[in-house]
N, C-alpha and C. Protein backbone atom coordinates (compact mmCIF):
# COMPACT_ATOMS: atom_id res chain seq x y z
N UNK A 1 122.93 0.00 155.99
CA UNK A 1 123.19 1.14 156.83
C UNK A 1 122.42 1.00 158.13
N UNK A 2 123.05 1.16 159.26
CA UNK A 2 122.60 0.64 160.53
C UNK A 2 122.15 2.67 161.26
N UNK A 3 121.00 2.22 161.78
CA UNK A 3 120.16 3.75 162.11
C UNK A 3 120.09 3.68 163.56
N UNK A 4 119.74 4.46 164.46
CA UNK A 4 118.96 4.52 166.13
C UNK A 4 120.34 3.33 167.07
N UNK A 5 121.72 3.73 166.51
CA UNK A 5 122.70 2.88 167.54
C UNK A 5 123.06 3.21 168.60
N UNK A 6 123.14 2.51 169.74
CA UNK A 6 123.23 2.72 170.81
C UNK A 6 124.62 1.96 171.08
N UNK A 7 125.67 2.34 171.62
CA UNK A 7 127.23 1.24 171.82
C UNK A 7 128.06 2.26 171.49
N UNK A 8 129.57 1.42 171.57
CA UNK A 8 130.65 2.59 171.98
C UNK A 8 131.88 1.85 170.59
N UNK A 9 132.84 2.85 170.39
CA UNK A 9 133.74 2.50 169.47
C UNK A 9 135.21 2.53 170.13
N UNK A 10 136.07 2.04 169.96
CA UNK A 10 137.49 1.87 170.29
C UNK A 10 138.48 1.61 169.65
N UNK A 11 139.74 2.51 169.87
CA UNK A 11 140.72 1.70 168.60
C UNK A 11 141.40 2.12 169.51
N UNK A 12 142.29 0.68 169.34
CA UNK A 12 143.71 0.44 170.13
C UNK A 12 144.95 -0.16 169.08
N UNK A 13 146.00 0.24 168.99
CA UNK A 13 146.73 0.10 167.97
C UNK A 13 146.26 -0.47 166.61
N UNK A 14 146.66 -1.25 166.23
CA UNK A 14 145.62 -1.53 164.92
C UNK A 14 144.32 -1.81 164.64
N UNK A 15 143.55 -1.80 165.81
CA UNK A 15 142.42 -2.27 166.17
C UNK A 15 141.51 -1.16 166.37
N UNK A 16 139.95 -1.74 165.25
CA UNK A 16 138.80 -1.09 165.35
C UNK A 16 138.06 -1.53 166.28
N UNK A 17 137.00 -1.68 167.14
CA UNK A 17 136.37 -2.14 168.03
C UNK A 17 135.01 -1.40 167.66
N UNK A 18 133.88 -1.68 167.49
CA UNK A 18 132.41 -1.30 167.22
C UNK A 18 131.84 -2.43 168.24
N UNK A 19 131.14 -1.88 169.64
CA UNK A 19 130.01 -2.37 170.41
C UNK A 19 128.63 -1.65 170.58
N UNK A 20 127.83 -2.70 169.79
CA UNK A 20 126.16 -2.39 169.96
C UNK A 20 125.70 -2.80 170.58
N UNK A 21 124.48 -2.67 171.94
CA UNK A 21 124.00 -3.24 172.27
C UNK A 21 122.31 -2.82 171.85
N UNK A 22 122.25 -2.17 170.88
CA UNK A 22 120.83 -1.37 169.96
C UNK A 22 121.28 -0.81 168.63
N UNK A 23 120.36 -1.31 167.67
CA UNK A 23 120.70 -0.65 166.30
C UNK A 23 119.76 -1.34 165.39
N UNK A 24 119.24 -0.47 164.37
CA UNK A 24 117.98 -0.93 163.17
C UNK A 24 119.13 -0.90 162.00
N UNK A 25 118.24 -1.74 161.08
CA UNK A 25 119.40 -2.07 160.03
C UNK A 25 117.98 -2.12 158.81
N UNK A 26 117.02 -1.45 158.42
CA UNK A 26 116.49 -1.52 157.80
C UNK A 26 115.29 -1.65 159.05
N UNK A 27 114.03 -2.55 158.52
CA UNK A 27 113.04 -3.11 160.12
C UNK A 27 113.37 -4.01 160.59
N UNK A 28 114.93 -4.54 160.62
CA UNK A 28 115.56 -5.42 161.65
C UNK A 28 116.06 -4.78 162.65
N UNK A 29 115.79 -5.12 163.85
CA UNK A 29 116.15 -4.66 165.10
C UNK A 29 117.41 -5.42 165.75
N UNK A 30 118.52 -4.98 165.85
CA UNK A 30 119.55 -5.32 166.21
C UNK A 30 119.87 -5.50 168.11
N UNK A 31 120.10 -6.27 169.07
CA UNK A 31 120.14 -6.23 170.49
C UNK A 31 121.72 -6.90 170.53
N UNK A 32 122.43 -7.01 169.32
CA UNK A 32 123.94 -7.34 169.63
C UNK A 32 124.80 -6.58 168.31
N UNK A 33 125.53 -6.28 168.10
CA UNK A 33 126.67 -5.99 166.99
C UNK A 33 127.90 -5.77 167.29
N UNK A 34 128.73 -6.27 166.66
CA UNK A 34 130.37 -6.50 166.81
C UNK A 34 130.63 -6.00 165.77
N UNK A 35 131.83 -5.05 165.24
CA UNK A 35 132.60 -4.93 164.22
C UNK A 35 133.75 -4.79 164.94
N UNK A 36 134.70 -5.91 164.41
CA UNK A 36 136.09 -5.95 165.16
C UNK A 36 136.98 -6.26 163.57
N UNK A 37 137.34 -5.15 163.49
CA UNK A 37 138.54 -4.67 162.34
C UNK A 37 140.23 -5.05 162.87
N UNK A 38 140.94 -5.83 162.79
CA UNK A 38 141.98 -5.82 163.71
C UNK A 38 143.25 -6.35 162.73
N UNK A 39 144.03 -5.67 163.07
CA UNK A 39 145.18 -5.66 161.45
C UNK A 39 145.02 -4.64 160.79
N UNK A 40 144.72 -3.27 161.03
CA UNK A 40 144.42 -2.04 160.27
C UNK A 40 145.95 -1.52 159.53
N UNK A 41 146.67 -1.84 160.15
CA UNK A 41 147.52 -0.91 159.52
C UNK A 41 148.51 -1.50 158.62
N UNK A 42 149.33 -2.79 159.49
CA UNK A 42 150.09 -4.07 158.52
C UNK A 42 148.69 -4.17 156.84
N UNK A 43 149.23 -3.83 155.63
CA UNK A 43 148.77 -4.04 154.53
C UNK A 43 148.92 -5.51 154.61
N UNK A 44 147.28 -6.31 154.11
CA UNK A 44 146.96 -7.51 154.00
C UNK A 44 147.24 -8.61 154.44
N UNK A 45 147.16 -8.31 156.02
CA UNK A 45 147.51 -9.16 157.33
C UNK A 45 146.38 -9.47 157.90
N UNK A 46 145.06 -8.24 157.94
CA UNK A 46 144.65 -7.96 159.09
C UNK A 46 143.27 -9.05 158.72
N UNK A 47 142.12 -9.06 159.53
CA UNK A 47 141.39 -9.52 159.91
C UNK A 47 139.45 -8.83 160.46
N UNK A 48 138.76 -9.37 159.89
CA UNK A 48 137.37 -8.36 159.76
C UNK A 48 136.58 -9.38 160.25
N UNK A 49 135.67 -8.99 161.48
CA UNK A 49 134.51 -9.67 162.04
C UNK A 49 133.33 -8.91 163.01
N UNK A 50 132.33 -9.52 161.79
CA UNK A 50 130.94 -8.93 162.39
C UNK A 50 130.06 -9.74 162.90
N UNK A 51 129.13 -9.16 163.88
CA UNK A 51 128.63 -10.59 164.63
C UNK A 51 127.35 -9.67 164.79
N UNK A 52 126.10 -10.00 164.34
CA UNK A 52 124.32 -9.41 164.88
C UNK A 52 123.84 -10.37 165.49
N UNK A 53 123.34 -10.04 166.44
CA UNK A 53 121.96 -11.06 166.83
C UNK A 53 120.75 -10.02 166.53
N UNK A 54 119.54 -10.40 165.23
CA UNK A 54 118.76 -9.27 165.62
C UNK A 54 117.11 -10.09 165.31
N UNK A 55 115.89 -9.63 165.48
CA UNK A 55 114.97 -9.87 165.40
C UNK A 55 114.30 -8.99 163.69
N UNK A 56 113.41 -9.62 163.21
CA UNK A 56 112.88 -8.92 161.55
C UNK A 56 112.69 -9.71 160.91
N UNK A 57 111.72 -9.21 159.94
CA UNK A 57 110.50 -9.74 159.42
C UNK A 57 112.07 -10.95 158.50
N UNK A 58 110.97 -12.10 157.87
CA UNK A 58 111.66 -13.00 156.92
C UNK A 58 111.89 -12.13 155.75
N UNK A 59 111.11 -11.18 155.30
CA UNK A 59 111.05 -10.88 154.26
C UNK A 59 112.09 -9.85 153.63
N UNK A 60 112.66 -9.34 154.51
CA UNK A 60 113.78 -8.58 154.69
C UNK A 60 115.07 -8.82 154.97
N UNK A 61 114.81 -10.25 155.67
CA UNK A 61 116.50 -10.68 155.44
C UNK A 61 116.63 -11.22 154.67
N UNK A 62 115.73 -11.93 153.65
CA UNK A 62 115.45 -12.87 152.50
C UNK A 62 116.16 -11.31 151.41
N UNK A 63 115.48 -10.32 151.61
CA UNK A 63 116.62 -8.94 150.78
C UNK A 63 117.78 -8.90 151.11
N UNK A 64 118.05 -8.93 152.34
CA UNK A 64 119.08 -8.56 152.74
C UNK A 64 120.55 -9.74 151.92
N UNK A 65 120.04 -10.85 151.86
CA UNK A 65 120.67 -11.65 151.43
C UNK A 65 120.95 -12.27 150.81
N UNK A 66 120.34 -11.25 149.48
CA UNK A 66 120.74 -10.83 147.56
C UNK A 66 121.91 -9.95 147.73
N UNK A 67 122.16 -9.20 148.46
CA UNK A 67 123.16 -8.62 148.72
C UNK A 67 124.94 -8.79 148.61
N UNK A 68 125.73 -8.29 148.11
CA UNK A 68 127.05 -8.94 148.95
C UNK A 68 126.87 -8.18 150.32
N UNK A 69 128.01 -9.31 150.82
CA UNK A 69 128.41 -10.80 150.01
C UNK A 69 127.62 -12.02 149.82
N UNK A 70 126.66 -12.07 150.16
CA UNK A 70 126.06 -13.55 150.10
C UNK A 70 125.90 -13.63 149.07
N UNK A 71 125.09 -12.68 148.12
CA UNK A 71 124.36 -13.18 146.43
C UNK A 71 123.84 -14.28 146.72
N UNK A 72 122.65 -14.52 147.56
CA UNK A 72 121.85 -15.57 147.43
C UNK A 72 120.56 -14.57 146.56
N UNK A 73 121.02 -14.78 144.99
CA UNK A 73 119.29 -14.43 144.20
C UNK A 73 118.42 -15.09 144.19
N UNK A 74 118.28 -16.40 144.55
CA UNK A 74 117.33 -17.14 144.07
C UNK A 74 117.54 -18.16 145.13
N UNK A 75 116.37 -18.44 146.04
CA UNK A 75 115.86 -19.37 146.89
C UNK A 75 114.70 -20.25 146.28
N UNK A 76 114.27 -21.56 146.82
CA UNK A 76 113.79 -22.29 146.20
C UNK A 76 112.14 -22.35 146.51
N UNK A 77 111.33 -20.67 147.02
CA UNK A 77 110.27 -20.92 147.44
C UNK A 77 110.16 -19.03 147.11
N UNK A 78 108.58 -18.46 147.01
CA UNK A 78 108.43 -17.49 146.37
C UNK A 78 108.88 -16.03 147.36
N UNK A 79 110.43 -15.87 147.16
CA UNK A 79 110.55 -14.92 148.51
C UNK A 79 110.11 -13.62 148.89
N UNK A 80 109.50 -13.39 147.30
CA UNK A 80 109.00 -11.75 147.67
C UNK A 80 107.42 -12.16 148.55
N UNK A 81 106.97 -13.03 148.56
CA UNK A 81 105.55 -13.10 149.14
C UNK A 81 105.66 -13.95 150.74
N UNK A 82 106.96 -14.64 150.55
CA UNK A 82 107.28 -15.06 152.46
C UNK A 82 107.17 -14.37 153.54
N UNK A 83 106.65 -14.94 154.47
CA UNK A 83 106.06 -13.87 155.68
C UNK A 83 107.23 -14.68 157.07
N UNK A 84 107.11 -14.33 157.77
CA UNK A 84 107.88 -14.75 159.20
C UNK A 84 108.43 -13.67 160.08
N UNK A 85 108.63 -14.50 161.34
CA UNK A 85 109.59 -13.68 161.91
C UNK A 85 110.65 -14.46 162.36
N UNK A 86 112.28 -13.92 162.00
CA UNK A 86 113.37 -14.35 162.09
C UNK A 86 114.08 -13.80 163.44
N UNK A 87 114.50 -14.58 164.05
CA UNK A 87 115.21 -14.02 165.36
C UNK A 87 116.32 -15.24 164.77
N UNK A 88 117.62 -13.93 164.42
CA UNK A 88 118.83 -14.19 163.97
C UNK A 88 120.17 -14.14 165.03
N UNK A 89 121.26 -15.20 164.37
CA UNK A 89 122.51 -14.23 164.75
C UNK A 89 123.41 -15.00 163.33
N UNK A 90 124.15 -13.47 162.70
CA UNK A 90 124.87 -13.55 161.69
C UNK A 90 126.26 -13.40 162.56
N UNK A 91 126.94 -14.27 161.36
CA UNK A 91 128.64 -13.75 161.77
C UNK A 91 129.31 -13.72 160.45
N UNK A 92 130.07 -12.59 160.36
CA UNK A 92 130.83 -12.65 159.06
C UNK A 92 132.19 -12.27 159.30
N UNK A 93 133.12 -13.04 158.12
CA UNK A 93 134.42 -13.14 159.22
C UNK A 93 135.21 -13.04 157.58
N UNK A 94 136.10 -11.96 157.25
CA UNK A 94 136.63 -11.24 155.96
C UNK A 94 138.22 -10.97 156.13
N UNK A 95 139.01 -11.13 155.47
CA UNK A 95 140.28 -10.40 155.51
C UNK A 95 140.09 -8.79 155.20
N UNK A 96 141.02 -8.05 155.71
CA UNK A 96 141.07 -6.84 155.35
C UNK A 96 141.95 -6.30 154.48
N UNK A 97 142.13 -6.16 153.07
CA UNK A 97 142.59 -5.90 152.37
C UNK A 97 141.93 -4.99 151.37
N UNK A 98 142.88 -4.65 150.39
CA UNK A 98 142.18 -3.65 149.44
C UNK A 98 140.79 -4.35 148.69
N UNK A 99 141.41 -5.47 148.16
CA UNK A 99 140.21 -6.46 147.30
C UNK A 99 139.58 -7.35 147.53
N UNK A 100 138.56 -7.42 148.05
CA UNK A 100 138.00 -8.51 148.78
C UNK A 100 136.77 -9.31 147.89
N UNK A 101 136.83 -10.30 147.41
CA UNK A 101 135.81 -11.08 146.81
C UNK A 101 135.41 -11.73 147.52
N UNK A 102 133.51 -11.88 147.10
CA UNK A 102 132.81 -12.02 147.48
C UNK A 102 133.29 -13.67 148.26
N UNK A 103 133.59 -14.45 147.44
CA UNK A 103 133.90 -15.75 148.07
C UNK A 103 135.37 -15.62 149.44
N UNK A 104 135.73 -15.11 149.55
CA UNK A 104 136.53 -14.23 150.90
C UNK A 104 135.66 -13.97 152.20
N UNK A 105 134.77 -13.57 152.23
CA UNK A 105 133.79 -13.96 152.94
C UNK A 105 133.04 -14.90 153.41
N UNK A 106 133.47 -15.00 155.04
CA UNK A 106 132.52 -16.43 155.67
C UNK A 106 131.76 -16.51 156.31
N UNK A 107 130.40 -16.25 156.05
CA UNK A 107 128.85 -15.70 156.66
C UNK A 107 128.41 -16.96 156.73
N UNK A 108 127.55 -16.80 158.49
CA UNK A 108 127.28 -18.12 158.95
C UNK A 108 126.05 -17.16 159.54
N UNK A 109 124.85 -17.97 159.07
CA UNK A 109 123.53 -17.74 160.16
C UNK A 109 122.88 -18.63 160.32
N UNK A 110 122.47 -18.41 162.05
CA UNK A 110 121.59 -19.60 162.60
C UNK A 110 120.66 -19.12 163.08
N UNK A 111 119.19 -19.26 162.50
CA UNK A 111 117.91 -18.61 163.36
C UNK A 111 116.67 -19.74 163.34
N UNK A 112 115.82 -18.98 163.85
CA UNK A 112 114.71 -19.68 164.54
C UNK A 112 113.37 -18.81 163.27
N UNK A 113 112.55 -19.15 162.60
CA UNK A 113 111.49 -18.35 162.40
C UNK A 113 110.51 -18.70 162.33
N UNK A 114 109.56 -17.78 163.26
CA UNK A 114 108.32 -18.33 163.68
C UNK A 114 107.01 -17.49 162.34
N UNK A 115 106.05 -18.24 162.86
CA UNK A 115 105.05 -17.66 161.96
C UNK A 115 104.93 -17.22 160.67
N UNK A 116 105.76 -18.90 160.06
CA UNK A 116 106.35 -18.69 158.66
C UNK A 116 105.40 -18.90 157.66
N UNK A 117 105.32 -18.36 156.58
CA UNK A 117 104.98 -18.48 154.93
C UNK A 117 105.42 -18.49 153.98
N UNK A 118 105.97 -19.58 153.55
CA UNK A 118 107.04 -19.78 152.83
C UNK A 118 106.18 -20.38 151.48
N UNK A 119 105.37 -19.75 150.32
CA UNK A 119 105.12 -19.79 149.13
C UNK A 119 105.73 -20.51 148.44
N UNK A 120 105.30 -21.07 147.45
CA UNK A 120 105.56 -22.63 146.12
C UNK A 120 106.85 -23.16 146.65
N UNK A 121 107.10 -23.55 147.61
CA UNK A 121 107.64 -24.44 147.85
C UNK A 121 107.68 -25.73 147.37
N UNK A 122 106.47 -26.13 147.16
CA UNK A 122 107.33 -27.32 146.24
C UNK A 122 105.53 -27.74 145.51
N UNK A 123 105.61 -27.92 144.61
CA UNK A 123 104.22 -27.88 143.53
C UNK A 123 103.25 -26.64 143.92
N UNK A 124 104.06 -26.02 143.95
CA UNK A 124 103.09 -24.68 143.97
C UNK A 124 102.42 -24.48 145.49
N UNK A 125 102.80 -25.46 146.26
CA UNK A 125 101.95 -25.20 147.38
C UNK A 125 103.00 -24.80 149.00
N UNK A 126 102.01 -23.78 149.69
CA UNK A 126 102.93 -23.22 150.89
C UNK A 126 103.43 -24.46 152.07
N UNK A 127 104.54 -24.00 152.44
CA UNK A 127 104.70 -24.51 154.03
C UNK A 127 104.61 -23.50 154.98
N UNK A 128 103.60 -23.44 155.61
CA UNK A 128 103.71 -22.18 157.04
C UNK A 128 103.64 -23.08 158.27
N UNK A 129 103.51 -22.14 159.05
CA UNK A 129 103.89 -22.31 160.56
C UNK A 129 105.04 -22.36 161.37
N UNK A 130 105.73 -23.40 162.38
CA UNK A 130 107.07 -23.19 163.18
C UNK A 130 106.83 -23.44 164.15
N UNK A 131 107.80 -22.66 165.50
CA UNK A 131 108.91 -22.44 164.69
C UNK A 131 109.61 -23.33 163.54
N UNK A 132 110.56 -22.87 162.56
CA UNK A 132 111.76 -23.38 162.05
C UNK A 132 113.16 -23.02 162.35
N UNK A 133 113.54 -24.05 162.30
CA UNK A 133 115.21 -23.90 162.00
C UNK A 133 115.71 -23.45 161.04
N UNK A 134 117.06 -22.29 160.74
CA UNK A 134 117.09 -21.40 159.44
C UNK A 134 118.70 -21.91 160.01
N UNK A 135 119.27 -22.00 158.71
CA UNK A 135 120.92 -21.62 158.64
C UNK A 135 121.52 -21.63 156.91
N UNK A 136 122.34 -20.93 157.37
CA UNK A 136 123.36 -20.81 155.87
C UNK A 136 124.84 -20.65 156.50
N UNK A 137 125.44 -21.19 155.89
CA UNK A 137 126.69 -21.61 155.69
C UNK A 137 127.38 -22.26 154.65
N UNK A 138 128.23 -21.72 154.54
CA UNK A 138 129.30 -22.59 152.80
C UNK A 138 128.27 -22.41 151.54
N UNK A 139 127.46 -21.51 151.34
CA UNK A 139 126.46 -21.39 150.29
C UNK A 139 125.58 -22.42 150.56
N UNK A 140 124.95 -22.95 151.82
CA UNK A 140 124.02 -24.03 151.82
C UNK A 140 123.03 -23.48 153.03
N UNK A 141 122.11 -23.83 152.49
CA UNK A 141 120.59 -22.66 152.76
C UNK A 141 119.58 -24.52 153.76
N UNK A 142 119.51 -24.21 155.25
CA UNK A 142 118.87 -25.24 155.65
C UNK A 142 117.38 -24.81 156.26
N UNK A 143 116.49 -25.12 156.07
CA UNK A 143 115.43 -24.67 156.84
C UNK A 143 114.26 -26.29 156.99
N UNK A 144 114.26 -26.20 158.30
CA UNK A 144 113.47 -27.52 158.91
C UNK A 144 112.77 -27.22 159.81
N UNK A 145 111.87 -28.36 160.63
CA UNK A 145 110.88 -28.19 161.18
C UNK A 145 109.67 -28.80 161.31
N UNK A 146 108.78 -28.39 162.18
CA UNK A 146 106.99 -29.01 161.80
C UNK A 146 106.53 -27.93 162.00
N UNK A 147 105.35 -28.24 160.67
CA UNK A 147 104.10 -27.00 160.23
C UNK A 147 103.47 -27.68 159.30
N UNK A 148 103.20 -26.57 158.19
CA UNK A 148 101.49 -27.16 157.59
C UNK A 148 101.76 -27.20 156.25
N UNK A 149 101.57 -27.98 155.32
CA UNK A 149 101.92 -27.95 153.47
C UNK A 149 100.80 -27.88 153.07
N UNK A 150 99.72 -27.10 152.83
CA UNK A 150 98.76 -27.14 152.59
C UNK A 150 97.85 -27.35 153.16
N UNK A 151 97.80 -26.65 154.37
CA UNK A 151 96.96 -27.22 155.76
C UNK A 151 97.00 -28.70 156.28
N UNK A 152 98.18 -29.74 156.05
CA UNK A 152 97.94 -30.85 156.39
C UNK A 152 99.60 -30.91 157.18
N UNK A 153 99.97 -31.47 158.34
CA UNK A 153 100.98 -31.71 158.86
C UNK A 153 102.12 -31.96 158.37
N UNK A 154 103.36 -31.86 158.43
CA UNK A 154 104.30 -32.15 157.65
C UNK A 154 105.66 -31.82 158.90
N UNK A 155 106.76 -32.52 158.57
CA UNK A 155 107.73 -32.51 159.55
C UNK A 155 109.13 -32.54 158.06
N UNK A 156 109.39 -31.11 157.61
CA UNK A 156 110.49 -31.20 156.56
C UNK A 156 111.47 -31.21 157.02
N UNK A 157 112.89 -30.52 155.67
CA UNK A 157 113.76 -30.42 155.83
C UNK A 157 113.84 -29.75 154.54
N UNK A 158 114.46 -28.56 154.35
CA UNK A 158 114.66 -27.96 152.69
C UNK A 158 115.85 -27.58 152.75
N UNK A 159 116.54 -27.91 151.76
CA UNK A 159 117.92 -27.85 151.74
C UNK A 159 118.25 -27.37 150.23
N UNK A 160 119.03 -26.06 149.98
CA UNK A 160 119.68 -25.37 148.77
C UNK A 160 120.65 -24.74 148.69
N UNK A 161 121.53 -25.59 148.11
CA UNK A 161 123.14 -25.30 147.74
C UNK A 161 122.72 -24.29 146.66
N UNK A 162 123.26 -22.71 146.63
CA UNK A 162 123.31 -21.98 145.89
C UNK A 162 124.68 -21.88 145.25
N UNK A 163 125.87 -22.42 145.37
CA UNK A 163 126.78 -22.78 144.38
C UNK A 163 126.66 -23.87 143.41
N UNK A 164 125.85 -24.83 143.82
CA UNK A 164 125.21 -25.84 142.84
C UNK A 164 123.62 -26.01 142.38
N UNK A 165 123.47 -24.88 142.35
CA UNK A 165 122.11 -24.39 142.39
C UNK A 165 121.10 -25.66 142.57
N UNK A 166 121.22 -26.38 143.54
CA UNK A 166 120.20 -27.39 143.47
C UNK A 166 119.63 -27.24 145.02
N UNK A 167 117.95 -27.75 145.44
CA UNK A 167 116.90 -27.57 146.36
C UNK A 167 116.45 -28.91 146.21
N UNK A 168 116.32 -28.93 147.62
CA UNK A 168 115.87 -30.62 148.17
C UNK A 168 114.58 -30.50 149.09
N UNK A 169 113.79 -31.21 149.05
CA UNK A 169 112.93 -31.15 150.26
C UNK A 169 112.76 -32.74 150.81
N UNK A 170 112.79 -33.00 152.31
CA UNK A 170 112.33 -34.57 152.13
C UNK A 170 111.44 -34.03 153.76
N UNK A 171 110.43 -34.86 153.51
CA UNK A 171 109.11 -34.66 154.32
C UNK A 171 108.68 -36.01 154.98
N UNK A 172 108.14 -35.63 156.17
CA UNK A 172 107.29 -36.92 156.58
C UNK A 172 105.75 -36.51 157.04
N UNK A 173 104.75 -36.45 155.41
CA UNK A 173 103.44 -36.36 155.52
C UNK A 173 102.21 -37.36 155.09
N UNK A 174 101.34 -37.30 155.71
CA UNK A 174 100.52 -38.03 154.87
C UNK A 174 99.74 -37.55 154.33
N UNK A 175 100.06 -38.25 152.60
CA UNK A 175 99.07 -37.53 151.12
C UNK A 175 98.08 -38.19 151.29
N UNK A 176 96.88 -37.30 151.18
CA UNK A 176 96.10 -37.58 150.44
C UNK A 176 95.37 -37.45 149.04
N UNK A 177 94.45 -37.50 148.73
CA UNK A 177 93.76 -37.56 147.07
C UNK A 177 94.08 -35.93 147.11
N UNK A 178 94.30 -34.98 147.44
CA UNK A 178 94.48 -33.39 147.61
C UNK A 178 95.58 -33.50 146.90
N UNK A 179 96.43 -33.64 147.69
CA UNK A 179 97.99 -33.58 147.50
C UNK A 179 98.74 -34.56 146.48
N UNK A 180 97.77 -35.93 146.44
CA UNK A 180 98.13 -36.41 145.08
C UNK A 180 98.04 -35.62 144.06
N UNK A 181 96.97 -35.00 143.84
CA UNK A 181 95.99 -34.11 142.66
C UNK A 181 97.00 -33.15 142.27
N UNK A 182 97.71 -32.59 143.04
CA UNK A 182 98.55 -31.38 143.51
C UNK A 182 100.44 -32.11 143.09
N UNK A 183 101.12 -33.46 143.48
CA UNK A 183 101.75 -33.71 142.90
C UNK A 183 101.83 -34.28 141.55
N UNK A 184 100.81 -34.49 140.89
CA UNK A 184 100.36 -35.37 139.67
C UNK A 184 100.52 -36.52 139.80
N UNK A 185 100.41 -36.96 140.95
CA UNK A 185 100.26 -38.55 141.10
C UNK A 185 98.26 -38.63 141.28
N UNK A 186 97.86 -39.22 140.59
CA UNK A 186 96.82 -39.74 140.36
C UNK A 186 96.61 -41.44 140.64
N UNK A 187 96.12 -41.82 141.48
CA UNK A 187 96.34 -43.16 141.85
C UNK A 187 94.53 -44.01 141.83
N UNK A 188 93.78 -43.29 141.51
CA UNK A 188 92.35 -43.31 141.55
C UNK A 188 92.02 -44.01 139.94
């Protein structure tokens, strides 16, 4: 539910038109929104597209996007304790019909998030810092970048297909006896 909107609405023959240029959506702050409904009246012709650009915490779009349609429940790092800030833009693009399943829906986001904390990521230990690169598309969850795995440098890539429920990470760091200790490689 979108609160404090500022923008204008229009309908021209079959067509809904929703322009924001201000709107909160929870403590995401919205500075773009589109809802363009178009095919309203022809039964199961028409066409549904929403477009945000907004700024808010990681931790809230990481909620937001248990939600339908995405049902992303489960990410591959501890999301109730992730910290950041996400400067987004979503687009979601739906037929308009009576029944719409979730896989009918084609949500694409590309953001930037800075001042990240991204918890057990991978042996229990954080990746923070940034910026990162954030996207989802086709159920595939990308987030890359340089920051810190345990206070030591790291330049990832984390990658999780939530239709094949599988999470990848490939890194370019250098371990030491810490981080051995920490992957169970023991080499001592």
């Amino acid at each position: 539910t979108a609160s404090n909107v500022n923008g204008k609405v229009s309908f021209n023959n079959d067509r809904l038109l929703i322009e924001a240029n201000k709107a909160n959506i929870k403590d995401i702050s919205a500075s773009k929104v589109i809802v363009d409904l178009n095919g309203l009246i022809a039964v199961g012709v028409g066409s549904g597209l929403v477009e945000v650009d907004s700024i808010g915490p990681l931790k809230t779009i990481l909620e937001y996007i248990e939600e339908d349609p995405i049902n992303v429940k489960e990410v591959g790092f501890d999301r109730k304790n992730a910290n950041g800030l996400v400067d987004s833009k979503v687009v979601i693009k739906f037929p308009l019909k009576q029944e719409v399943t979730s896989d009918e829906f084609d949500v694409t986001v590309k953001a930037t998030i800075k001042d990240a904390q991204l918890p057990n990521i991978v042996s229990g230990l954080p990746i923070t810092g940034g910026p990162f690169d954030f996207s989802y598309s086709d159920g595939e969850i990308l987030i890359s970048g340089d920051g810190q795995l345990a206070n030591r440098a790291i330049n990832f890539k984390w990658d999780q297909n939530i239709n094949t429920d599988t999470a990848n990470l490939t890194a370019d760091i250098t371990v030491d006896s810490g981080l051995r200790k920490a992957f169970g490689v023991d080499l001592e």
